[in-house]
N, C-alpha and C. Protein backbone atom coordinates (compact mmCIF):
# COMPACT_ATOMS: atom_id res chain seq x y z
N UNK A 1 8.80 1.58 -26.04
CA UNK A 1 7.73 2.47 -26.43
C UNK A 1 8.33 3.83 -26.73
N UNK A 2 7.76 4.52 -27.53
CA UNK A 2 8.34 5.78 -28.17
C UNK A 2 7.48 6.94 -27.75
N UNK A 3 8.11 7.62 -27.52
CA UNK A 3 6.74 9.03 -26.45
C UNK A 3 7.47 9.93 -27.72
N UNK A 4 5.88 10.86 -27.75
CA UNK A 4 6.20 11.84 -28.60
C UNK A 4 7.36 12.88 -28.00
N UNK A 5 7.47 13.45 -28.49
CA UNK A 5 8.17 14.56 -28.16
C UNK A 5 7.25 16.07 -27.56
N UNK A 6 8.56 16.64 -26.89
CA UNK A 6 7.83 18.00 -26.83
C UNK A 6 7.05 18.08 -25.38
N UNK A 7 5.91 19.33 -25.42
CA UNK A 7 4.96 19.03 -24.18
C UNK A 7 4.52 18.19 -23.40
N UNK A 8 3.76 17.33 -24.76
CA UNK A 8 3.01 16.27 -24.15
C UNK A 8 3.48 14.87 -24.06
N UNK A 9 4.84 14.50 -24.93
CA UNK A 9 5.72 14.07 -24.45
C UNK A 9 6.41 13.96 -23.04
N UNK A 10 6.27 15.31 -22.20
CA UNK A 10 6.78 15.30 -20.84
C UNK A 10 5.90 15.41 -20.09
N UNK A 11 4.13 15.53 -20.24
CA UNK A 11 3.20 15.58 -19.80
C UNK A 11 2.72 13.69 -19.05
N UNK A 12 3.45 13.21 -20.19
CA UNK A 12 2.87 11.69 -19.76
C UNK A 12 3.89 11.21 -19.03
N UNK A 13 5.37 11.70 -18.91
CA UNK A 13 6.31 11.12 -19.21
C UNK A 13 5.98 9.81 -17.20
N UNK A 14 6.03 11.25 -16.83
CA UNK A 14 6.08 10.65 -15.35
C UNK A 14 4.86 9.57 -14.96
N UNK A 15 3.87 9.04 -16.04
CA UNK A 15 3.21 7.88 -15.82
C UNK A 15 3.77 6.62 -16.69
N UNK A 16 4.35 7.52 -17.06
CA UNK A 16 5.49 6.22 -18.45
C UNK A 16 6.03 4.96 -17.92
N UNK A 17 6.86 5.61 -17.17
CA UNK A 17 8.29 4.96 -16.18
C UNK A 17 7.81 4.34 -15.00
N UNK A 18 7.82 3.36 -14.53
CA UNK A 18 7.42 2.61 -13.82
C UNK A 18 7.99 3.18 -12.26
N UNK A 19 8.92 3.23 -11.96
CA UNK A 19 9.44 3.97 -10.97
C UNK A 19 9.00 4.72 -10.84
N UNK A 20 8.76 5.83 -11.40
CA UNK A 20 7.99 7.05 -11.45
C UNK A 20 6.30 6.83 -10.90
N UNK A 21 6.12 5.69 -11.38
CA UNK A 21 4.56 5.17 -11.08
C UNK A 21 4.34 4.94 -9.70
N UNK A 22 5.52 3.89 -9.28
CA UNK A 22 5.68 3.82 -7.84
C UNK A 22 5.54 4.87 -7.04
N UNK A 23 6.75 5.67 -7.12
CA UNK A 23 7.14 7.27 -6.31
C UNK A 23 6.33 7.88 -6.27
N UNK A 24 5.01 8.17 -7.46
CA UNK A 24 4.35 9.28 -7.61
C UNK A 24 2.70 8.64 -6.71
N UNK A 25 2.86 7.15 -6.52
CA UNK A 25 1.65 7.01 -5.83
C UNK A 25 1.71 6.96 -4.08
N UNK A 26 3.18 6.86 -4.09
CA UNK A 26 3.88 6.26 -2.59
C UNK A 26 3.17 7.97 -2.01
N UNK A 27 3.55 8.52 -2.41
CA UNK A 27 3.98 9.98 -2.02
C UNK A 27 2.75 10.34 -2.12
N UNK A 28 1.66 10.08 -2.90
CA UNK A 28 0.51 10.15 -2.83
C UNK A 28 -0.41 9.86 -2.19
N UNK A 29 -0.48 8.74 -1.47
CA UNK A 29 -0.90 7.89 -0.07
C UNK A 29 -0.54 8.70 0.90
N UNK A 30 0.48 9.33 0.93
CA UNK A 30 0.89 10.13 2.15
C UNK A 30 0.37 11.74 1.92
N UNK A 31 0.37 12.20 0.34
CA UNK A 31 -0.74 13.44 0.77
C UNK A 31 -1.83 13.41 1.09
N UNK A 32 -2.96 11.95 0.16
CA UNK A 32 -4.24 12.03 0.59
C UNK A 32 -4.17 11.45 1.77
N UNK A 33 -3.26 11.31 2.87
CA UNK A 33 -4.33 11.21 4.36
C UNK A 33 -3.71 12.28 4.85
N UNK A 34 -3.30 13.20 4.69
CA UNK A 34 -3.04 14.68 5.56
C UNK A 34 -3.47 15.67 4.44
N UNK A 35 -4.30 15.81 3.50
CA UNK A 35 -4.61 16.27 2.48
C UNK A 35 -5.34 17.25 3.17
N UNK A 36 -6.03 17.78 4.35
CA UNK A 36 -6.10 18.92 4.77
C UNK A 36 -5.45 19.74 5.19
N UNK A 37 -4.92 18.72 6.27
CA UNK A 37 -3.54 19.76 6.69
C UNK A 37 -2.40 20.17 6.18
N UNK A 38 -1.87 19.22 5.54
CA UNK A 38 -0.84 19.42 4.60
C UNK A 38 -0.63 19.04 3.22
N UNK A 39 -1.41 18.94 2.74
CA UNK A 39 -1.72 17.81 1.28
C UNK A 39 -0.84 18.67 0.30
N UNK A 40 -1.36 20.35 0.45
CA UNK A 40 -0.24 21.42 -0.30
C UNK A 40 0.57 21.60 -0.04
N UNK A 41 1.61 21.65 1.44
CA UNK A 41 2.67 21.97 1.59
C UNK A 41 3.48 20.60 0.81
N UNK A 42 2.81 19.35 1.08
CA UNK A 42 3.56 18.08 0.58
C UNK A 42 3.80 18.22 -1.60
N UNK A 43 2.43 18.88 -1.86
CA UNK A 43 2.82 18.85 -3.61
C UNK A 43 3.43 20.08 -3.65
N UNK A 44 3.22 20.95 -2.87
CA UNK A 44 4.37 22.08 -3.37
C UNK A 44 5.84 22.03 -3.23
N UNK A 45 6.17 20.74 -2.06
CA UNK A 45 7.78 20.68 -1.78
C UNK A 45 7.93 19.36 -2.70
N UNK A 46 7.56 18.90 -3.13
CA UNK A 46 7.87 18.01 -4.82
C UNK A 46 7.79 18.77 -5.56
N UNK A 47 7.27 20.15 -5.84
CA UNK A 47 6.88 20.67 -7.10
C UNK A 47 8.36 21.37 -7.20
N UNK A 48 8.80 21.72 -6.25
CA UNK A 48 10.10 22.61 -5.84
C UNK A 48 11.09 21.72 -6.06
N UNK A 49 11.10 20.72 -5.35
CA UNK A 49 11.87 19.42 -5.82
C UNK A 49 12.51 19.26 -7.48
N UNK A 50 10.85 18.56 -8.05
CA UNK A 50 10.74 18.13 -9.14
C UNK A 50 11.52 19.70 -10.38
N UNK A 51 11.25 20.93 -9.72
CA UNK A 51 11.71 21.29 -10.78
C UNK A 51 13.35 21.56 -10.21
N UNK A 52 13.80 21.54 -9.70
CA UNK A 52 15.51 21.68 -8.74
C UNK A 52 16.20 20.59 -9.91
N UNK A 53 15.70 19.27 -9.78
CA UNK A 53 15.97 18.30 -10.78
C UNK A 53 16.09 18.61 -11.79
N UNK A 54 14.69 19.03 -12.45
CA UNK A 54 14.60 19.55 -14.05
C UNK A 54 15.76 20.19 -14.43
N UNK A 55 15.55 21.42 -13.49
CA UNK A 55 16.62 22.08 -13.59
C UNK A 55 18.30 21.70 -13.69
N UNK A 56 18.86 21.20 -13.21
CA UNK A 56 19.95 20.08 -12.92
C UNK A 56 20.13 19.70 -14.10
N UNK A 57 19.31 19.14 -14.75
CA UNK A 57 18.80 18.25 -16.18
C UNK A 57 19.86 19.38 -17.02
N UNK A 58 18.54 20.30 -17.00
CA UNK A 58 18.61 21.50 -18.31
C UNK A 58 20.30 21.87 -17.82
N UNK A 59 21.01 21.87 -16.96
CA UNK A 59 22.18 22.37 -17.08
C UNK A 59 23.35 21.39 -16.86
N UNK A 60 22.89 20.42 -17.53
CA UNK A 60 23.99 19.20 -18.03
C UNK A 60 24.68 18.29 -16.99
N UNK A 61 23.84 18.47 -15.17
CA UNK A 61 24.37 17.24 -14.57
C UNK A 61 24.58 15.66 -15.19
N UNK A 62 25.59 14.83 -14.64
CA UNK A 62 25.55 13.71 -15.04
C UNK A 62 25.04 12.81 -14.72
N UNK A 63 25.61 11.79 -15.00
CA UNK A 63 24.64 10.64 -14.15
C UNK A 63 24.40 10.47 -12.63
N UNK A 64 23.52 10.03 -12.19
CA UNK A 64 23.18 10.12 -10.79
C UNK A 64 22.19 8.90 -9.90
N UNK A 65 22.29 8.69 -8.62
CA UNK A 65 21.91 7.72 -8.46
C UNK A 65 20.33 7.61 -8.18
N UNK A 66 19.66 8.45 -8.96
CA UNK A 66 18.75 9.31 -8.91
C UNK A 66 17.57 8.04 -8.34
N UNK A 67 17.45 6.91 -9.56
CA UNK A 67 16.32 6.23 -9.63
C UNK A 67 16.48 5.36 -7.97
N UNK A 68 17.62 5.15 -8.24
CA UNK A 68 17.62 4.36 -6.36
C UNK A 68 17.29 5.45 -5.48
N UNK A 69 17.13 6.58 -5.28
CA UNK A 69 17.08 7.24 -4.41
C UNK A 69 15.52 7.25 -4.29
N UNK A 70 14.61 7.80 -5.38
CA UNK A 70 13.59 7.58 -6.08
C UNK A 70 13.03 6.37 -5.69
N UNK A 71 13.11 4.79 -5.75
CA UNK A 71 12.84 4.09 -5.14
C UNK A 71 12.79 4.05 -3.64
N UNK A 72 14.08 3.97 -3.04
CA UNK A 72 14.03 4.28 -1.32
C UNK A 72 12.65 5.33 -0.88
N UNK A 73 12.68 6.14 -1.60
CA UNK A 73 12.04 6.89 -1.01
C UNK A 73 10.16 6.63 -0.92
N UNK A 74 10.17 6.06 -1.97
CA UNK A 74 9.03 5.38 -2.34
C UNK A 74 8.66 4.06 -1.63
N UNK A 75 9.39 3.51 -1.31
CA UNK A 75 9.45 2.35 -0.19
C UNK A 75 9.15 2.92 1.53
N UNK A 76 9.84 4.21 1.82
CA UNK A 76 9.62 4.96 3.12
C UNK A 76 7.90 5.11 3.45
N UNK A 77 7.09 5.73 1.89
CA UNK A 77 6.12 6.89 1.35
C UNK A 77 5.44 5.38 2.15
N UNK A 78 5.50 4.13 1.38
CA UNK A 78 5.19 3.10 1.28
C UNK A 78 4.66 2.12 2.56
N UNK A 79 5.58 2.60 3.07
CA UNK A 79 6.05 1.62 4.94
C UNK A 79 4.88 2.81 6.01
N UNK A 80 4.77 3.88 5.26
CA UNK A 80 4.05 4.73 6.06
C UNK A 80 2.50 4.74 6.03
N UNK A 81 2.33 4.57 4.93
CA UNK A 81 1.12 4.05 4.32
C UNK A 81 0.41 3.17 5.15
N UNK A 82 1.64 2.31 4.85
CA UNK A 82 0.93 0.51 5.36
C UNK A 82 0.79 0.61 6.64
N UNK A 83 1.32 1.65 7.64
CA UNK A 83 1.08 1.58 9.09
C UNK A 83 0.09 2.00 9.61
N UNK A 84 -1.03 2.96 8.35
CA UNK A 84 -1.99 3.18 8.88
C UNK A 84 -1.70 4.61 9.53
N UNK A 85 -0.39 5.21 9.99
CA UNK A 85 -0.41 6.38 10.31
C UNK A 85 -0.38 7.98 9.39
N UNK A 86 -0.53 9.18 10.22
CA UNK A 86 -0.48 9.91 9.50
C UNK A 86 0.71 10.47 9.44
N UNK A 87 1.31 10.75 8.69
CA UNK A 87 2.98 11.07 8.69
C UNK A 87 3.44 12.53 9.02
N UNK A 88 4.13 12.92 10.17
CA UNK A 88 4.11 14.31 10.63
C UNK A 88 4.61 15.15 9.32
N UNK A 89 4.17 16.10 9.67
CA UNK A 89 4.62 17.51 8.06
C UNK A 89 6.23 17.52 8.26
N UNK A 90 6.87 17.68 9.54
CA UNK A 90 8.27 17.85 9.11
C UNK A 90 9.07 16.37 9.18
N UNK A 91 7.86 15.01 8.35
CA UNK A 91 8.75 14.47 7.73
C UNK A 91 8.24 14.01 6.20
N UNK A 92 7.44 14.26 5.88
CA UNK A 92 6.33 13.84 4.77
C UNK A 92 6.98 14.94 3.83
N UNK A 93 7.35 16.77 4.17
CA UNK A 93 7.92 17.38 3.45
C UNK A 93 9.39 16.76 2.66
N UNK A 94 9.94 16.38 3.82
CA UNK A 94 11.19 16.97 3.32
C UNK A 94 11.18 15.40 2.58
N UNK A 95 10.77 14.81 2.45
CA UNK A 95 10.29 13.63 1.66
C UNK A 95 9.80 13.69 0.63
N UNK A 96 9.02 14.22 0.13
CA UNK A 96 8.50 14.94 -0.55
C UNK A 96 9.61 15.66 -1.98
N UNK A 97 10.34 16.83 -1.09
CA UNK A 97 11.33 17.27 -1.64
C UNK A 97 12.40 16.66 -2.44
N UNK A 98 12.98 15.51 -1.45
CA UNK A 98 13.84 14.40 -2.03
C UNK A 98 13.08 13.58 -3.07
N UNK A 99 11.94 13.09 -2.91
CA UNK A 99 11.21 12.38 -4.27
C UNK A 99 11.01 13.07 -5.38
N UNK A 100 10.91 14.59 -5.21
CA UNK A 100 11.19 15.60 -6.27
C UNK A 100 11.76 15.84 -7.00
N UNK A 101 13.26 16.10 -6.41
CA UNK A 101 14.34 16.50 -6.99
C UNK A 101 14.61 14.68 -8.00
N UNK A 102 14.29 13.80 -6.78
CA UNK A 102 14.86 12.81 -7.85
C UNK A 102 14.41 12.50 -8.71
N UNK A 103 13.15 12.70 -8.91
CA UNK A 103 11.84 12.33 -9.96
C UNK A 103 12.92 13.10 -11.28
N UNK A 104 12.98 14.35 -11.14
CA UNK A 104 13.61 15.89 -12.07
C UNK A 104 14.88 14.96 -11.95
N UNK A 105 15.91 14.81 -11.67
CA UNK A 105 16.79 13.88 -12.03
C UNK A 105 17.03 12.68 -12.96
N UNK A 106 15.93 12.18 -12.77
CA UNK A 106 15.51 10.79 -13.42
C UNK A 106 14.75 10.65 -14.60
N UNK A 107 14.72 12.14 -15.41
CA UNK A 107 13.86 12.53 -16.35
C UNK A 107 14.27 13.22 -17.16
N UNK A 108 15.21 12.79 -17.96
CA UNK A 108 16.28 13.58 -18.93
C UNK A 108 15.23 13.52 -20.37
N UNK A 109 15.55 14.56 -20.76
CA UNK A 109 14.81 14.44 -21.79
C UNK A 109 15.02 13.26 -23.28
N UNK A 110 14.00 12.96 -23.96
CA UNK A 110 14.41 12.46 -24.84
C UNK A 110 14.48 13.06 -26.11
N UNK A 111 15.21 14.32 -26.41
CA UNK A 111 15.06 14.91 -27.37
C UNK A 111 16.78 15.42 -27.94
N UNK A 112 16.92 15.64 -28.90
CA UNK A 112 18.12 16.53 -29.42
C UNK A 112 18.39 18.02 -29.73
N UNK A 113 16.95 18.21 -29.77
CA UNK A 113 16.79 19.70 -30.29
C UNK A 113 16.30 20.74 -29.01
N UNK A 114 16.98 21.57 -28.71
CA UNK A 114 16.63 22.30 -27.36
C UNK A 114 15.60 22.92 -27.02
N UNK A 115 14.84 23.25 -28.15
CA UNK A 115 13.08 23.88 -28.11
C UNK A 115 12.49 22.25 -27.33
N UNK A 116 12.43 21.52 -28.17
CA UNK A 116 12.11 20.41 -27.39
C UNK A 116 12.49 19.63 -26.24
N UNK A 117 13.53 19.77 -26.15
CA UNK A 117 13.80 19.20 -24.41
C UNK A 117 13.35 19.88 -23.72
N UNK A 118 13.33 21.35 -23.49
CA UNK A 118 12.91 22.58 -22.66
C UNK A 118 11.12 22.10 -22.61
N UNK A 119 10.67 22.15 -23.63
CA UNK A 119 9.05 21.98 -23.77
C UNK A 119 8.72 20.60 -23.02
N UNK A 120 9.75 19.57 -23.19
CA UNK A 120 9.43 18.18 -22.24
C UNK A 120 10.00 18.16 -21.39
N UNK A 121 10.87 19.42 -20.57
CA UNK A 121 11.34 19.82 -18.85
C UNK A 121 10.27 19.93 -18.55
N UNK A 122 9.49 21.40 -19.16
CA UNK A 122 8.44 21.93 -18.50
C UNK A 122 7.07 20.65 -18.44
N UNK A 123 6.71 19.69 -19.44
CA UNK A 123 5.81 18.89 -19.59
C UNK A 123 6.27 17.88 -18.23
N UNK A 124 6.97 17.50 -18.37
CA UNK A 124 7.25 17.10 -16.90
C UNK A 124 7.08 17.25 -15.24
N UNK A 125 7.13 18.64 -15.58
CA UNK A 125 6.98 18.81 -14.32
C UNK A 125 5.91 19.33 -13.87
N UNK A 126 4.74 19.89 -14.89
CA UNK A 126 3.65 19.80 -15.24
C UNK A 126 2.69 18.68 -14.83
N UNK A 127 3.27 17.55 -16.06
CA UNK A 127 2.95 16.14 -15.25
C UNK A 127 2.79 15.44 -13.98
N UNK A 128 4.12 15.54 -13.24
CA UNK A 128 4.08 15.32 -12.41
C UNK A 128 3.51 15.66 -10.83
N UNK A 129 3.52 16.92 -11.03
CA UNK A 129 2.63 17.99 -9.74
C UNK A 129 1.10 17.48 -10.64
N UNK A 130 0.75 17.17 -11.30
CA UNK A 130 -0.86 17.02 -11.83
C UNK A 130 -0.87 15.25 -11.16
N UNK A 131 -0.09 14.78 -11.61
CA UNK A 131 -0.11 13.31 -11.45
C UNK A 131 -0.16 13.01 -9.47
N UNK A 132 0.96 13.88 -9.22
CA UNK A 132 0.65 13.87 -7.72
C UNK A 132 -0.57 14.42 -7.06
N UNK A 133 -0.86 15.20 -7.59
CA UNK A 133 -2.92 15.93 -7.14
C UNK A 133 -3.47 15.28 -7.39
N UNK A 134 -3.63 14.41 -8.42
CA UNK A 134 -4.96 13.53 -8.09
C UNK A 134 -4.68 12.43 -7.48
N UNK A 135 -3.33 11.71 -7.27
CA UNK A 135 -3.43 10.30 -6.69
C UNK A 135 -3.35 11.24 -5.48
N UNK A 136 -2.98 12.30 -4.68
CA UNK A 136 -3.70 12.18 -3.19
C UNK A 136 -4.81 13.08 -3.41
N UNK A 137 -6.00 13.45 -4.21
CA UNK A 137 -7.33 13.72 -4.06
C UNK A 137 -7.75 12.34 -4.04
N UNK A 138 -7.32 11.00 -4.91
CA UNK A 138 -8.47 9.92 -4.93
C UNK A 138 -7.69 9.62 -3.54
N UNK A 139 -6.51 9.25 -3.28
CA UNK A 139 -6.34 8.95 -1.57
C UNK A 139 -7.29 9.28 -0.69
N UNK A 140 -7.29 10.59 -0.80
CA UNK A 140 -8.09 11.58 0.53
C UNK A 140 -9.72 10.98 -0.13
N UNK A 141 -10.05 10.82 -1.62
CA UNK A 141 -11.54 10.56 -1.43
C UNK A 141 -11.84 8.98 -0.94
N UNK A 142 -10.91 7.96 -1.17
CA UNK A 142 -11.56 6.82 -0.82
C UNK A 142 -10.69 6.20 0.21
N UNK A 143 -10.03 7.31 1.74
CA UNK A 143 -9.43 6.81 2.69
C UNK A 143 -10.35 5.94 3.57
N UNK A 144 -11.59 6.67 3.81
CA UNK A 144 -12.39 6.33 4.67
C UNK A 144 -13.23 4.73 4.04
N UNK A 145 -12.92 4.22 3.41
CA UNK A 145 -13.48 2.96 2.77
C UNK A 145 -12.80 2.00 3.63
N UNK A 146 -13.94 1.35 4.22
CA UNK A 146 -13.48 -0.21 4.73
C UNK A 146 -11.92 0.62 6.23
N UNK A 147 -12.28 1.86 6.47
CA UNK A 147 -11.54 2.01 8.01
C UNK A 147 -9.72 2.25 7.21
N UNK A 148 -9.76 3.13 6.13
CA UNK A 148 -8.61 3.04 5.33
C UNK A 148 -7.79 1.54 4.83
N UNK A 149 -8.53 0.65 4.86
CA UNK A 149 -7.58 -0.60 4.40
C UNK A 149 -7.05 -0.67 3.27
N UNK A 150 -7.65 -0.02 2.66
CA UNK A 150 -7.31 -0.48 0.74
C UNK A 150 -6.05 0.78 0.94
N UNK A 151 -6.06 2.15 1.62
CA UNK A 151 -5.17 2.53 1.11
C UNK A 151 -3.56 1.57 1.91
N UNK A 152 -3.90 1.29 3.12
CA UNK A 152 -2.84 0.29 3.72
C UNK A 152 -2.37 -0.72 2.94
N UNK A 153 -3.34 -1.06 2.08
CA UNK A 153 -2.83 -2.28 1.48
C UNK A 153 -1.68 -1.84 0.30
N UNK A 154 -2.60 -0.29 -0.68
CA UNK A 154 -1.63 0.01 -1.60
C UNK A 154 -0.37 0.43 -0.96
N UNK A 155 -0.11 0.69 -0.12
CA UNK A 155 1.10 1.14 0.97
C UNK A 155 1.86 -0.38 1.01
N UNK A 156 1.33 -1.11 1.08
CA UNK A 156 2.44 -1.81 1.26
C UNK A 156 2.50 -3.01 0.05
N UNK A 157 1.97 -2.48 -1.18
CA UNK A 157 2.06 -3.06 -2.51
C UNK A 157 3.30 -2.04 -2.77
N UNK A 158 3.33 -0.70 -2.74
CA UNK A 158 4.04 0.45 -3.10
C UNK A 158 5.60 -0.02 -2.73
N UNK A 159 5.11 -0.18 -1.14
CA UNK A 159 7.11 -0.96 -0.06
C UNK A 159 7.27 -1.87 -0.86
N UNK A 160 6.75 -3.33 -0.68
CA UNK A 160 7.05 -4.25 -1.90
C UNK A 160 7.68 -3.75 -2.79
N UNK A 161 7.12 -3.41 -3.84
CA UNK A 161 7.59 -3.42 -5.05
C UNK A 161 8.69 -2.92 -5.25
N UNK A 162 8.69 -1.59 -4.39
CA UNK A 162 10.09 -0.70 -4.23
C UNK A 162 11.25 -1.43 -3.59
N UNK A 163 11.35 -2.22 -2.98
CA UNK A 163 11.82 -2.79 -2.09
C UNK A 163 12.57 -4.46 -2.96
N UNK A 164 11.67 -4.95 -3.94
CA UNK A 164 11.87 -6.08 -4.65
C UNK A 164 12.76 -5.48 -5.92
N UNK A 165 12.29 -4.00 -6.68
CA UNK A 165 13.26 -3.73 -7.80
C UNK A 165 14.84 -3.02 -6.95
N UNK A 166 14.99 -2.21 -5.71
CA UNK A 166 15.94 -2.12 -5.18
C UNK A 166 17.19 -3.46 -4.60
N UNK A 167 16.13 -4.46 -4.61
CA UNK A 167 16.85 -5.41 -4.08
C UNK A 167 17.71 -6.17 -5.52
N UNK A 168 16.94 -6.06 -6.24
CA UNK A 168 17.15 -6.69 -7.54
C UNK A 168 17.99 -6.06 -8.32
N UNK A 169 18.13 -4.69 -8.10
CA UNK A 169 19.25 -3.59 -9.18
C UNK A 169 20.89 -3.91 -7.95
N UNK A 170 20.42 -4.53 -6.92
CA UNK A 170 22.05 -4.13 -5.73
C UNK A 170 22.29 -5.28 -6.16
N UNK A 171 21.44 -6.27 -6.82
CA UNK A 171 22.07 -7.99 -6.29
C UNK A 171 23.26 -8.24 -7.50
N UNK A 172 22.18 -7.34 -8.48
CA UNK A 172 23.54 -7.40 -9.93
C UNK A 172 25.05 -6.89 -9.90
C-alpha cells in the first residue's frame, strides 16, 4: 500500500503498520484503566518518547532493533491488561517511554525530499499521541462493561499476537 506523502501521510502512518497497531492499543489498555490518575503522565511519556525517536530518525540513526523492542513491549502493555490489574505509574511510564521512542524509531520516513520527511516526522507523531488518546479514552469509556472483561480479553489478544510475530521473526 502506498501512503501519501507529507502530513497526512505521517498522520495515518502509525495505524498503517501493524505493529504499530499492536503497541499503540497495548499501551492503551494500560492508559484507559489509570486514565485518571495517570492516563496523562502515560501519553505524555510516549509523546516524549515518540518524538526522541523521530528525532533519532531526522538525524540519520541506523538501523535498530526498534520493531522487536516495540513488540516486547506491547506484549508486557498486553500481559498487564489481561491480569485485570492496574499497572503502578512508575512502571506503566517508563513503558510508555520505551514504546515511544521505539514507535519514533520504527517510523522512518517514506520520502526523499526533506520538506516532506520533516512534515511526515511531525505527522507522526501527531498521529500517534492522537491515536494513543483515544484508544485509552474508549478503554477508560467501556472498562466497566461486563466487570472489565472485554478489555482483559483485548489484553491478552494484544500478548498473543505480540508474542506469536516475536516468536516468528527469532525462529527465522
Amino acid at each position: 500500500m502506498v501512503l501519501p506523502a507529507g502530513i497526512v501521510g505521517g498522520l495515518v502512518h502509525p495505524m498503517s503498520t501493524p505493529a504499530h497497531v499492536v503497541a499503540l492499543t497495548g499501551l492503551g489498555l494500560i492508559a484507559g484503566r489509570n486514565f485518571l490518575s495517570a492516563g496523562a503522565a502515560i501519553i505524555v511519556a510516549f509523546g516524549l518518547g515518540l518524538a526522541a525517536g523521530l528525532g533519532a530518525i531526522a538525524c540519520g540513526v541506523g538501523e535498530t532493533p526498534a520493531s522487536d523492542v516495540l513488540l516486547a513491549s506491547a506484549t508486557l502493555c498486553g500481559l498487564i491488561a489481561a491480569s485485570g490489574l492496574t499497572a503502578p505509574v512508575l512502571l506503566a511510564v517508563p513503558v510508555a517511554l520505551v514504546s515511544g521512542t521505539a514507535l519514533g524509531l520504527d517510523s522512518p520516513p517514506q520520502s526523499i525530499l526533506i520538506g516532506e520527511a520533516v512534515a511526515m516526522l511531525i505527522g507522526t507523531a501527531c498521529g500517534g499521541i492522537g491515536a494513543l488518546a483515544m484508544i485509552a479514552f474508549l478503554a477508560f469509556a467501556i472498562g466497566h462493561l461486563w466487570h472489565g472483561v472485554l478489555l482483559r480479553v483485548a489484553g491478552s489478544w494484544i500478548a498473543a499476537i505480540a508474542i506469536l510475530v516475536l516468536a516468528l521473526r527469532w525462529a527465522a
